[in-house]
N, C-alpha and C. Protein backbone atom coordinates (compact mmCIF):
# COMPACT_ATOMS: atom_id res chain seq x y z
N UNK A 1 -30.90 -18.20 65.49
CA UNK A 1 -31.71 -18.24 64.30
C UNK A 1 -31.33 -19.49 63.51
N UNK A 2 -32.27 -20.04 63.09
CA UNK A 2 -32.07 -21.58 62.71
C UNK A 2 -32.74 -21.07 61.00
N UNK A 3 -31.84 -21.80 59.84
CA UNK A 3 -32.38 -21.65 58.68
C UNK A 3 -31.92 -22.91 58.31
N UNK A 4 -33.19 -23.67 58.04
CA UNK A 4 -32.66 -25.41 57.55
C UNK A 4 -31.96 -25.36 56.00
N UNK A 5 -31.70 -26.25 55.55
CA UNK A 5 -30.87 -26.11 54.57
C UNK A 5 -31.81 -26.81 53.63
N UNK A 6 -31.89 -27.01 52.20
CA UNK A 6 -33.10 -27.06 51.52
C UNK A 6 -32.87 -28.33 50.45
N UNK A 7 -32.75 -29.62 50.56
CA UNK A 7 -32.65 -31.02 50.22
C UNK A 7 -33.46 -30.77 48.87
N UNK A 8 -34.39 -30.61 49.01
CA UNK A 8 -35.74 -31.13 48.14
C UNK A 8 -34.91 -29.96 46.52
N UNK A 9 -34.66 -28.65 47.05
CA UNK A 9 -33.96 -27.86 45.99
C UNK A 9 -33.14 -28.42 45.27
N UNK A 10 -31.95 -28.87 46.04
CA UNK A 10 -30.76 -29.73 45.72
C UNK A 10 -31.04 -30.42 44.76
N UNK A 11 -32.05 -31.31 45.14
CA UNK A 11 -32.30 -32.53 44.65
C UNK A 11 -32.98 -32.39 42.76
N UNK A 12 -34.29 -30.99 42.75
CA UNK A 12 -34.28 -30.63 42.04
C UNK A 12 -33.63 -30.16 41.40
N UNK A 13 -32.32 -29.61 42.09
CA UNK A 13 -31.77 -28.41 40.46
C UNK A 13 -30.69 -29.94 40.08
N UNK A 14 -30.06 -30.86 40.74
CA UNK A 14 -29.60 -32.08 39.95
C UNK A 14 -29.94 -32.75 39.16
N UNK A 15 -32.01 -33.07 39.83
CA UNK A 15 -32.54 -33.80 38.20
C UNK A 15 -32.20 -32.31 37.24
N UNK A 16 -32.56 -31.66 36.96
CA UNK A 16 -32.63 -30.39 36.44
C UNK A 16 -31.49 -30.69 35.35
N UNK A 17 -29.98 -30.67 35.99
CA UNK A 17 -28.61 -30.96 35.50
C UNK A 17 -28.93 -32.04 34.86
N UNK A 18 -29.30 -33.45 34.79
CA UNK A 18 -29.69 -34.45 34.91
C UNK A 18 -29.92 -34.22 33.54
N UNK A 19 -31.46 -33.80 33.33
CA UNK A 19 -31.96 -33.88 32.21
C UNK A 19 -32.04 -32.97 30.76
N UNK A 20 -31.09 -31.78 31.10
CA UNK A 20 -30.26 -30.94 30.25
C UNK A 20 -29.38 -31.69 29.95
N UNK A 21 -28.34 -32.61 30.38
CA UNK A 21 -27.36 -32.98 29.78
C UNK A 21 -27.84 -34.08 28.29
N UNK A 22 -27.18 -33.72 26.86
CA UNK A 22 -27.77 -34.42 25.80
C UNK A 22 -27.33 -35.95 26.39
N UNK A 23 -28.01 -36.63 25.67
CA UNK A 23 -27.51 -38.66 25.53
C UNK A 23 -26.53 -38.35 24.03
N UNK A 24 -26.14 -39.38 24.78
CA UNK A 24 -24.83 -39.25 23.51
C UNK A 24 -25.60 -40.22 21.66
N UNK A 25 -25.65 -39.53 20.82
CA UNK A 25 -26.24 -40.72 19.85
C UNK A 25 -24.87 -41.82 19.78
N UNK A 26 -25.28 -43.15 18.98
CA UNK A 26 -24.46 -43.66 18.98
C UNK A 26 -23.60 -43.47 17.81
N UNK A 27 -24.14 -42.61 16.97
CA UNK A 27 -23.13 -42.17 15.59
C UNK A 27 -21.98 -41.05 16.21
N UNK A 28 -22.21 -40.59 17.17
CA UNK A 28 -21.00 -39.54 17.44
C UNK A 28 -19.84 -39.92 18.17
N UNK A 29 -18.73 -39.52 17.89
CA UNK A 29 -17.44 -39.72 18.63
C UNK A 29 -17.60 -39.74 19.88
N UNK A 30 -16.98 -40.61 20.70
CA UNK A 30 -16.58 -40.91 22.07
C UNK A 30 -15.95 -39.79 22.39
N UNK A 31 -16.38 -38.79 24.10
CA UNK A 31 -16.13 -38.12 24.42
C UNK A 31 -14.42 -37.94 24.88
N UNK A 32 -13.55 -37.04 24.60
CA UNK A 32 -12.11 -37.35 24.77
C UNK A 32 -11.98 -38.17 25.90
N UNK A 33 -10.72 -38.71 26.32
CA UNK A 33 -10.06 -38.83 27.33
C UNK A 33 -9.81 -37.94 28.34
N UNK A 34 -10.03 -38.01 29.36
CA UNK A 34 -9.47 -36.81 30.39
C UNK A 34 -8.45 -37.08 30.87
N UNK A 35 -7.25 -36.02 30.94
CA UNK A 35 -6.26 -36.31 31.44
C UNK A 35 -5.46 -37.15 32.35
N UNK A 36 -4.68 -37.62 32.58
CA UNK A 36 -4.54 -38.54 34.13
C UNK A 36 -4.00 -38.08 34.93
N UNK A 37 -4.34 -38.72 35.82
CA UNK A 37 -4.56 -37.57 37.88
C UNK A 37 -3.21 -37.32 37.77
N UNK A 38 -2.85 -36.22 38.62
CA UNK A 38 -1.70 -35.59 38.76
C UNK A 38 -0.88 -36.61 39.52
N UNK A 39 0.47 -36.69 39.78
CA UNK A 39 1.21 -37.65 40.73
C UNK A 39 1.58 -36.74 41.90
N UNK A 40 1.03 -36.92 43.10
CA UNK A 40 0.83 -35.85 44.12
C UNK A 40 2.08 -36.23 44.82
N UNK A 41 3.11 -35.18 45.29
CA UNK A 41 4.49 -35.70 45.74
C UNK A 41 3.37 -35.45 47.19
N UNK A 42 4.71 -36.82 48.45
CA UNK A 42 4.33 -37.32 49.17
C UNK A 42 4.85 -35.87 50.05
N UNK A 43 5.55 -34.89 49.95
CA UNK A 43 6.35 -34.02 50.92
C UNK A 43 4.88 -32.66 51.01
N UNK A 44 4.02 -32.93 50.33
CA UNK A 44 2.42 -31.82 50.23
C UNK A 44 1.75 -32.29 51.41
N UNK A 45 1.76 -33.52 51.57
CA UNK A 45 0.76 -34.20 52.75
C UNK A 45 1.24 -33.56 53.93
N UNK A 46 1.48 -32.27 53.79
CA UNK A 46 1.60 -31.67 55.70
C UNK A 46 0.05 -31.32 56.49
N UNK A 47 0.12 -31.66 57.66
CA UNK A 47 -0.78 -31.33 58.42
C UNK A 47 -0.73 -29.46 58.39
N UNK A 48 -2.47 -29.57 58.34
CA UNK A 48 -2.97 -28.62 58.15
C UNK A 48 -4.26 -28.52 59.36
N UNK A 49 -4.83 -27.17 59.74
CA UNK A 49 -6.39 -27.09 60.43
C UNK A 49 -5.92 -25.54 59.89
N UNK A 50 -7.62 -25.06 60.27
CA UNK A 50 -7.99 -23.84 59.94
C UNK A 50 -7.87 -23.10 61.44
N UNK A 51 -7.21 -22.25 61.30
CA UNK A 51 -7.97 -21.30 63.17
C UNK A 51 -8.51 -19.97 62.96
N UNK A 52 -9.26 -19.67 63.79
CA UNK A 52 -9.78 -18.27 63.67
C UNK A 52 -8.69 -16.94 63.21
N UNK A 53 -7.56 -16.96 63.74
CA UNK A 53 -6.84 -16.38 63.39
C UNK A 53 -5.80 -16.17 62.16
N UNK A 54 -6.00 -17.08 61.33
CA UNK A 54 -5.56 -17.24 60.41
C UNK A 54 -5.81 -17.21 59.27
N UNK A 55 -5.25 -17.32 57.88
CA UNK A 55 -5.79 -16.77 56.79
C UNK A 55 -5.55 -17.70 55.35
N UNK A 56 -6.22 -17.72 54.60
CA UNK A 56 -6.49 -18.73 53.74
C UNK A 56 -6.68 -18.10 52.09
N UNK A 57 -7.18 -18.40 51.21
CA UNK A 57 -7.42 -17.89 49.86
C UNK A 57 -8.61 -18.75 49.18
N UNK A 58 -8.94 -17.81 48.24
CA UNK A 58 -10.32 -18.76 47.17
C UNK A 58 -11.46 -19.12 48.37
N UNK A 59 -12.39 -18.36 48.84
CA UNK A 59 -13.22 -18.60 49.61
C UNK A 59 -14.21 -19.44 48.69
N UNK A 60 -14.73 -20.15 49.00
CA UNK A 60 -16.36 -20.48 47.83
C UNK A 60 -15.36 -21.33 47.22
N UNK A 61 -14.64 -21.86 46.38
CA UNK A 61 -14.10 -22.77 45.79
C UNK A 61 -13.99 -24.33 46.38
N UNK A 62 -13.94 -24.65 45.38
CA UNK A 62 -13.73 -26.18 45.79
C UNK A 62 -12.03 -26.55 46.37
N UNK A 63 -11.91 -26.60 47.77
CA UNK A 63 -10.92 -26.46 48.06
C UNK A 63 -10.33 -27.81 48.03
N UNK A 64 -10.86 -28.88 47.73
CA UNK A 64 -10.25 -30.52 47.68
C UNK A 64 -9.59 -30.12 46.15
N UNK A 65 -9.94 -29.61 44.92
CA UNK A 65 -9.49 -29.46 43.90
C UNK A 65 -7.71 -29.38 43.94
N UNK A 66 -7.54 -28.32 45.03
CA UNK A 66 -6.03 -28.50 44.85
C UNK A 66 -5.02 -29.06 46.58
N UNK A 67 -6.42 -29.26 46.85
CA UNK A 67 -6.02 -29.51 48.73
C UNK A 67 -6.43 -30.62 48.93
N UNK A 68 -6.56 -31.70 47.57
CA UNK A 68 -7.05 -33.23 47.72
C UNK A 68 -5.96 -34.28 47.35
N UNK A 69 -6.41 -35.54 46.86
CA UNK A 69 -5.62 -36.37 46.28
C UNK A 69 -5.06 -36.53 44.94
N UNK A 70 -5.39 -34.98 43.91
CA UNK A 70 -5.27 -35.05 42.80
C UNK A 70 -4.59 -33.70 42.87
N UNK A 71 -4.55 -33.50 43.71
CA UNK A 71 -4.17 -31.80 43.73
C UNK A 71 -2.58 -31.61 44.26
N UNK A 72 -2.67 -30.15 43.58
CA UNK A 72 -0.89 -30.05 43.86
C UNK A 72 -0.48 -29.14 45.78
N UNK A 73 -1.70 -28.41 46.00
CA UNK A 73 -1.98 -27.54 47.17
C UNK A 73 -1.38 -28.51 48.27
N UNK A 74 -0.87 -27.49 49.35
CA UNK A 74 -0.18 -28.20 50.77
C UNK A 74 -1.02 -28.60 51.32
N UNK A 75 -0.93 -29.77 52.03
CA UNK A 75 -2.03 -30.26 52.86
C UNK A 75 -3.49 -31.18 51.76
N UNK A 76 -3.28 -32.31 52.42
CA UNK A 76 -4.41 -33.02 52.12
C UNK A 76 -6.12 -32.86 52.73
N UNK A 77 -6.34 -32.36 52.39
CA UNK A 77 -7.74 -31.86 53.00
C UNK A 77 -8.84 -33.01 53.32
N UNK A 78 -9.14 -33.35 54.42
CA UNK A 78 -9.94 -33.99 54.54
C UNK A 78 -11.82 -33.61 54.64
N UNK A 79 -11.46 -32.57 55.41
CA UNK A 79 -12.52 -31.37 55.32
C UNK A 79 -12.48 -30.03 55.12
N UNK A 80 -13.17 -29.36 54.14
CA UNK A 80 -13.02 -27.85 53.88
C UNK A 80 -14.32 -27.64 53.27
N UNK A 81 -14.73 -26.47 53.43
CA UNK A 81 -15.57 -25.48 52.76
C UNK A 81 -15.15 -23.97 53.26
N UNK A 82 -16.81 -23.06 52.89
CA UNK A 82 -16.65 -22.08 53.52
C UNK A 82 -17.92 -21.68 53.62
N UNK A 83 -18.12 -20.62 54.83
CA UNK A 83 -19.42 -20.23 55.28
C UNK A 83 -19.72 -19.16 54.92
N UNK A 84 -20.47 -18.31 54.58
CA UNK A 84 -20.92 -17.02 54.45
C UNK A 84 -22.35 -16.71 54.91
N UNK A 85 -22.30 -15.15 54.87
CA UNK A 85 -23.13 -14.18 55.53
C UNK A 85 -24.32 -14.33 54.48
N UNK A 86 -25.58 -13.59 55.23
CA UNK A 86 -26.84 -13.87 54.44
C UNK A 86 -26.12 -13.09 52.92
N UNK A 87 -25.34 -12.12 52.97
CA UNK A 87 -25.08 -10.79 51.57
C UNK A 87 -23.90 -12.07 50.54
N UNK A 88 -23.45 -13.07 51.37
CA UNK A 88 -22.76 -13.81 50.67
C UNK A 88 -21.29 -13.36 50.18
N UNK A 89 -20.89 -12.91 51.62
CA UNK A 89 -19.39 -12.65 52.16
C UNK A 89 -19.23 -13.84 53.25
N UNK A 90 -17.90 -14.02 52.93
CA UNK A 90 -17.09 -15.44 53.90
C UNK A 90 -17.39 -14.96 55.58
N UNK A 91 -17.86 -15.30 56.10
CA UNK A 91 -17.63 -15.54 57.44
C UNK A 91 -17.00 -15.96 58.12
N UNK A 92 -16.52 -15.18 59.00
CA UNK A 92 -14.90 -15.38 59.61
C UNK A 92 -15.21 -16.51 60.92
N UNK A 93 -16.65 -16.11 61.54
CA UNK A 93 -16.94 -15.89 62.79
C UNK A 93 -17.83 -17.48 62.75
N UNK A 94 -17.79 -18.72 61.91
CA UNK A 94 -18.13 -19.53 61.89
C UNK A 94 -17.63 -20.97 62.60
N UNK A 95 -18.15 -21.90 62.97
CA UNK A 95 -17.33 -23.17 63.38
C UNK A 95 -18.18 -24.08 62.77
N UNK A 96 -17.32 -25.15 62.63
CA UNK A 96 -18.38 -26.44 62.13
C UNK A 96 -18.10 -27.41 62.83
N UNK A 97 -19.35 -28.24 63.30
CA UNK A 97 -19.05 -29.25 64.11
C UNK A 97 -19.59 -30.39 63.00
N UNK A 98 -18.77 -31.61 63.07
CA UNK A 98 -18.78 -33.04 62.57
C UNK A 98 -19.28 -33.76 63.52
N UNK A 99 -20.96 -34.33 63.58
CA UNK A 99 -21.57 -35.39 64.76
C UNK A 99 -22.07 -36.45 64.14
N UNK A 100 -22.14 -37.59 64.91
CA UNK A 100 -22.73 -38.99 65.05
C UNK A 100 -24.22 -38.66 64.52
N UNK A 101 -24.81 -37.78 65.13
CA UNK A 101 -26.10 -37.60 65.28
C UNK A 101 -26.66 -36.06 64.62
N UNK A 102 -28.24 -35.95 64.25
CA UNK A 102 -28.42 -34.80 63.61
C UNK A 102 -27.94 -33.43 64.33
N UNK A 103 -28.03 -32.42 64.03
CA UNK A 103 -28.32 -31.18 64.58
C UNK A 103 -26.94 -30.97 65.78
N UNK A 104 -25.69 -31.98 65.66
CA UNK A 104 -24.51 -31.79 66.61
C UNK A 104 -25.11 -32.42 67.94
N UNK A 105 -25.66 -33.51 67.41
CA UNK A 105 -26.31 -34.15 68.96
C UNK A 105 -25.30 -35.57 68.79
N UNK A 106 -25.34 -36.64 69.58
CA UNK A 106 -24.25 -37.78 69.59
C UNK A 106 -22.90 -37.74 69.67
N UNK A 107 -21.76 -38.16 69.22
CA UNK A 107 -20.77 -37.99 69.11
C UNK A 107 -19.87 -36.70 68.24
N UNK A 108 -19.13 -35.85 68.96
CA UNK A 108 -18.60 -34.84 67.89
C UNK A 108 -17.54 -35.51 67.75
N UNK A 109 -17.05 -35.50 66.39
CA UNK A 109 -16.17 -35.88 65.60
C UNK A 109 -14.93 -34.67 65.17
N UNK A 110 -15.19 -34.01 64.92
CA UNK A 110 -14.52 -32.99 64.69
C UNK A 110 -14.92 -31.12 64.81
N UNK A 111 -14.17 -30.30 65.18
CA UNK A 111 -14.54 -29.45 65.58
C UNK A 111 -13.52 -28.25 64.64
N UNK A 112 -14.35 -27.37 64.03
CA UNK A 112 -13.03 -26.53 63.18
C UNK A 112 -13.51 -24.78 63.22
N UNK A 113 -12.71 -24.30 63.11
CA UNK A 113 -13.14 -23.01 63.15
C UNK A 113 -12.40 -22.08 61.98
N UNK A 114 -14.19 -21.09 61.55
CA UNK A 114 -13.38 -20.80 59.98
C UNK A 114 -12.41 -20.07 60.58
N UNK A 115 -11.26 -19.71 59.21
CA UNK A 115 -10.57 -18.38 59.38
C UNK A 115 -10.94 -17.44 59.00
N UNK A 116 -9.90 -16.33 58.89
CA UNK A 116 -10.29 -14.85 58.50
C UNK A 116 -10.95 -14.48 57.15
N UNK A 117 -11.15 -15.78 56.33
CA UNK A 117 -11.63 -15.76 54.75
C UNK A 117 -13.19 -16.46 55.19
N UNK A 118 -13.56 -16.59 56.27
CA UNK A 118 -14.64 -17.84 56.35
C UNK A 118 -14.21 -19.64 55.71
N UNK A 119 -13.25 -19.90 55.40
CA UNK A 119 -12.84 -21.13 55.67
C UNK A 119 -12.11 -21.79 56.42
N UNK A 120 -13.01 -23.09 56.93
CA UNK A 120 -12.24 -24.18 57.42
C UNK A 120 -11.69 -25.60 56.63
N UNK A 121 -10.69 -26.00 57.44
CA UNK A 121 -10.01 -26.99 56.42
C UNK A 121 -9.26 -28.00 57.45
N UNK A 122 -8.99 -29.08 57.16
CA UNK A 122 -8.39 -29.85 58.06
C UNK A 122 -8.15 -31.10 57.47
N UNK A 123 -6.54 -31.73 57.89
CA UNK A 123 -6.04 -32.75 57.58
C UNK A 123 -5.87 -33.94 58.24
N UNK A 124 -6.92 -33.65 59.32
CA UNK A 124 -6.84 -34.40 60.35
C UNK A 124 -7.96 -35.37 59.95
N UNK A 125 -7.80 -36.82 60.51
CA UNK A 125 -8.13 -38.23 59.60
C UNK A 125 -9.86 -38.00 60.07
N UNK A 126 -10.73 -38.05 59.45
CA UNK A 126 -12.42 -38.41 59.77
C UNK A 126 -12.83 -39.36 59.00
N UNK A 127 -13.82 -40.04 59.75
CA UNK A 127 -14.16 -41.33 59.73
C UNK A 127 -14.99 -41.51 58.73
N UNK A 128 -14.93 -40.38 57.22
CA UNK A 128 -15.73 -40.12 56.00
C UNK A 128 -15.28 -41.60 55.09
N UNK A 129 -15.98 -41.61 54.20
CA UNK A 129 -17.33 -42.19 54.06
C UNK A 129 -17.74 -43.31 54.48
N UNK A 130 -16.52 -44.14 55.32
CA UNK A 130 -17.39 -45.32 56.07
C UNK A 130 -18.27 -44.91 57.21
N UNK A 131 -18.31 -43.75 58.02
CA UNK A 131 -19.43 -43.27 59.18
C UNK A 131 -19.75 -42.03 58.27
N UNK A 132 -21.36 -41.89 58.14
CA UNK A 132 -21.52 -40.73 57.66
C UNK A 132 -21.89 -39.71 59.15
N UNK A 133 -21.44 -38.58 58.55
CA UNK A 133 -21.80 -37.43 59.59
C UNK A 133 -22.44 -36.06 59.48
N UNK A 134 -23.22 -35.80 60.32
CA UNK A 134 -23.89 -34.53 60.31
C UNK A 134 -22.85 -33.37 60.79
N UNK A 135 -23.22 -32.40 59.46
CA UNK A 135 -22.76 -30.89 59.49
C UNK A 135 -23.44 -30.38 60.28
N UNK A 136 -23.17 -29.41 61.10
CA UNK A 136 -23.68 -28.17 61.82
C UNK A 136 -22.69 -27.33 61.87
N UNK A 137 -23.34 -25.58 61.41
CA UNK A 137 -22.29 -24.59 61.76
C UNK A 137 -22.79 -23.39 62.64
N UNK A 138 -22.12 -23.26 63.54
CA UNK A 138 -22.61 -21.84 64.35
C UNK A 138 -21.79 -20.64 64.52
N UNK A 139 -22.32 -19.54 64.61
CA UNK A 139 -22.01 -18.28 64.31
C UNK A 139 -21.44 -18.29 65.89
N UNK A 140 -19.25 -18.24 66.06
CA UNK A 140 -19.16 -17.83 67.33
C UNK A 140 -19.48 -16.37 67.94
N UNK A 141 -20.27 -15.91 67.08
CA UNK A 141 -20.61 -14.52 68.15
C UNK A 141 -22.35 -14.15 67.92
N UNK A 142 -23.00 -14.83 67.85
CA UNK A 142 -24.38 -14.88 68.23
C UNK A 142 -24.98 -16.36 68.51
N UNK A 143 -26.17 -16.57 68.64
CA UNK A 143 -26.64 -17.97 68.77
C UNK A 143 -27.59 -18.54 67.29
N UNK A 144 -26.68 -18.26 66.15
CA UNK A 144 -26.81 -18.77 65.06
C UNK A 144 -26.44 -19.64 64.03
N UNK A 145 -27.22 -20.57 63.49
CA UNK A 145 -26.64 -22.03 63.52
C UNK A 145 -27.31 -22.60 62.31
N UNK A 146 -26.83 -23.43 61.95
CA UNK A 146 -27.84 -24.08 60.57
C UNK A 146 -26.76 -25.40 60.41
N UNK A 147 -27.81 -26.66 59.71
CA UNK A 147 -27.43 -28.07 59.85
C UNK A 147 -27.50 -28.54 58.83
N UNK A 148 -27.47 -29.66 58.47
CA UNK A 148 -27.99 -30.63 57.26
C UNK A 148 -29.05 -31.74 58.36
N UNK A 149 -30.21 -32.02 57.66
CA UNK A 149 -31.14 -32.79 58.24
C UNK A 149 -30.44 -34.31 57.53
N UNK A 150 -29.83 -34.28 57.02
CA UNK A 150 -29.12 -35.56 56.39
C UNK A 150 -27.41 -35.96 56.67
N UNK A 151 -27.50 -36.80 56.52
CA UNK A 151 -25.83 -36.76 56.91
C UNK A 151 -25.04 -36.98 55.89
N UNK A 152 -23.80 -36.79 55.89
CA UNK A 152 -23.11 -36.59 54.34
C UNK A 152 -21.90 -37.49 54.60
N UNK A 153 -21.86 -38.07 53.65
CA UNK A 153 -20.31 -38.83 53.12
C UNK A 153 -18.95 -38.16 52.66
N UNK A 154 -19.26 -36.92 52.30
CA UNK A 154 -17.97 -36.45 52.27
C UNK A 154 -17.78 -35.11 53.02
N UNK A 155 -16.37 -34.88 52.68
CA UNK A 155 -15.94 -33.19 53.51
C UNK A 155 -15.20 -32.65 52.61
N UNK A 156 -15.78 -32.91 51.13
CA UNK A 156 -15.59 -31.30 50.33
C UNK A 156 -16.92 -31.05 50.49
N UNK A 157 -17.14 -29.94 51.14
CA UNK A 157 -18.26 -29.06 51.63
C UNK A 157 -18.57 -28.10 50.45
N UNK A 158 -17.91 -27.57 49.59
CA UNK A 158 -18.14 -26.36 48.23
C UNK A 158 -18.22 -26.92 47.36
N UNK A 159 -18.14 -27.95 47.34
CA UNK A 159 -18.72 -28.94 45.77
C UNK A 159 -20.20 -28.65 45.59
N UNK A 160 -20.78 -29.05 46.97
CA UNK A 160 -22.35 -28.58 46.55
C UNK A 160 -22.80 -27.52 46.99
N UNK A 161 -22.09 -26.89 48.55
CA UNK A 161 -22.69 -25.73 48.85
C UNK A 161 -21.72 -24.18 48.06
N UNK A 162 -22.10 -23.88 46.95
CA UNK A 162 -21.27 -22.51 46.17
C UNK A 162 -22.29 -22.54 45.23
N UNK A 163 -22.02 -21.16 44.79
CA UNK A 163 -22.83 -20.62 44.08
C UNK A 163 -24.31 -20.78 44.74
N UNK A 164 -25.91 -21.70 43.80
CA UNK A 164 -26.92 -21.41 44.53
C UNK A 164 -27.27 -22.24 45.71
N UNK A 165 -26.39 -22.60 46.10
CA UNK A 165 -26.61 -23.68 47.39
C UNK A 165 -25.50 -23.35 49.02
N UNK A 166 -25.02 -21.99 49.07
CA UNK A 166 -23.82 -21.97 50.24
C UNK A 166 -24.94 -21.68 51.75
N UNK A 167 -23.92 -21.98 52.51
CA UNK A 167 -24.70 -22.41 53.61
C UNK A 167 -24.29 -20.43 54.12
N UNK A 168 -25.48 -19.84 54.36
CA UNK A 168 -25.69 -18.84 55.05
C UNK A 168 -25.58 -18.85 56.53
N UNK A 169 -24.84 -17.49 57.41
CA UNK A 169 -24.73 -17.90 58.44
C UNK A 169 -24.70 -16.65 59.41
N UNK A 170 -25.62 -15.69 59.74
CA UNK A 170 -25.46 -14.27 59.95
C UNK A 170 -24.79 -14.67 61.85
């Protein structure tokens, strides 16, 4: 069962964000300062992957937040999200393939399989954002699958797909 993933939505609910946000007048105070990035000790950068058998926390979250370059979490994440069921429970039973080409056609790049929370994660180096690459994920226990018709520059995957945008995956 193939359910494409929906660009044109995306795209709308961003202008959407877009044009809710006020313009700043020029009589009002400059918005604070935001804090400065955390200093990430170098002994966090352990290699990490996700396996089916294994188990993870915060499904749906933005897992680069604390599994990135600003973050205090083990392991530098190069790629993570998470998959869920049409009811919008984690799917355990998911894999994602990283390709050259649309739909997991051309070169696979990387290959991950969620865990027992429905996330995958991996610290292993991809060729993001100088090669962009197509997502595809399939359900390892039926022949169910869904892609991006576009290819993406990064591999925090729950930045955009959580809440009304997660990639369904029965």
């Amino acid at each position: 069962m193939h359910t494409p993933l929906r660009p044109v939505a995306r795209a709308l609910s961003l202008l959407s964000l877009v044009a809710l946000t006020p313009a700043c007048d020029p009589g009002d105070e400059p918005p604070p300062t935001p804090p400065a990035p955390v200093e990430r000790p170098a002994s966090l950068d352990v290699p990490m992957k996700s396996q089916r058998d294994g188990t993870s926390h915060r499904a749906g979250e933005n897992c680069m937040a604390c599994h990135g370059p600003n973050g205090l979490g083990p392991g530098r994440f190069t790629v993570a999200g998470t998959a869920v069921t049409g009811d919008r429970r984690p799917n355990p039973n998911t894999t994602l393939l990283l390709s050259t080409e649309r739909n997991g056609g051309g070169t696979v790049v990387l290959t991950l399989e969620a865990d027992a929370n429905g996330n995958f994660y991996t610290t292993e180096p991809v060729p993001l954002p100088d090669t962009p690459l197509y997502p595809k994920v399939m359900n390892a226990t039926s022949e169910a699958y869904n892609f991006m018709p576009f290819p993406t520059a990064s591999g925090a995957c729950n930045v955009c797909h959580v809440g009304r945008l997660p990639v369904f995956l029965e």
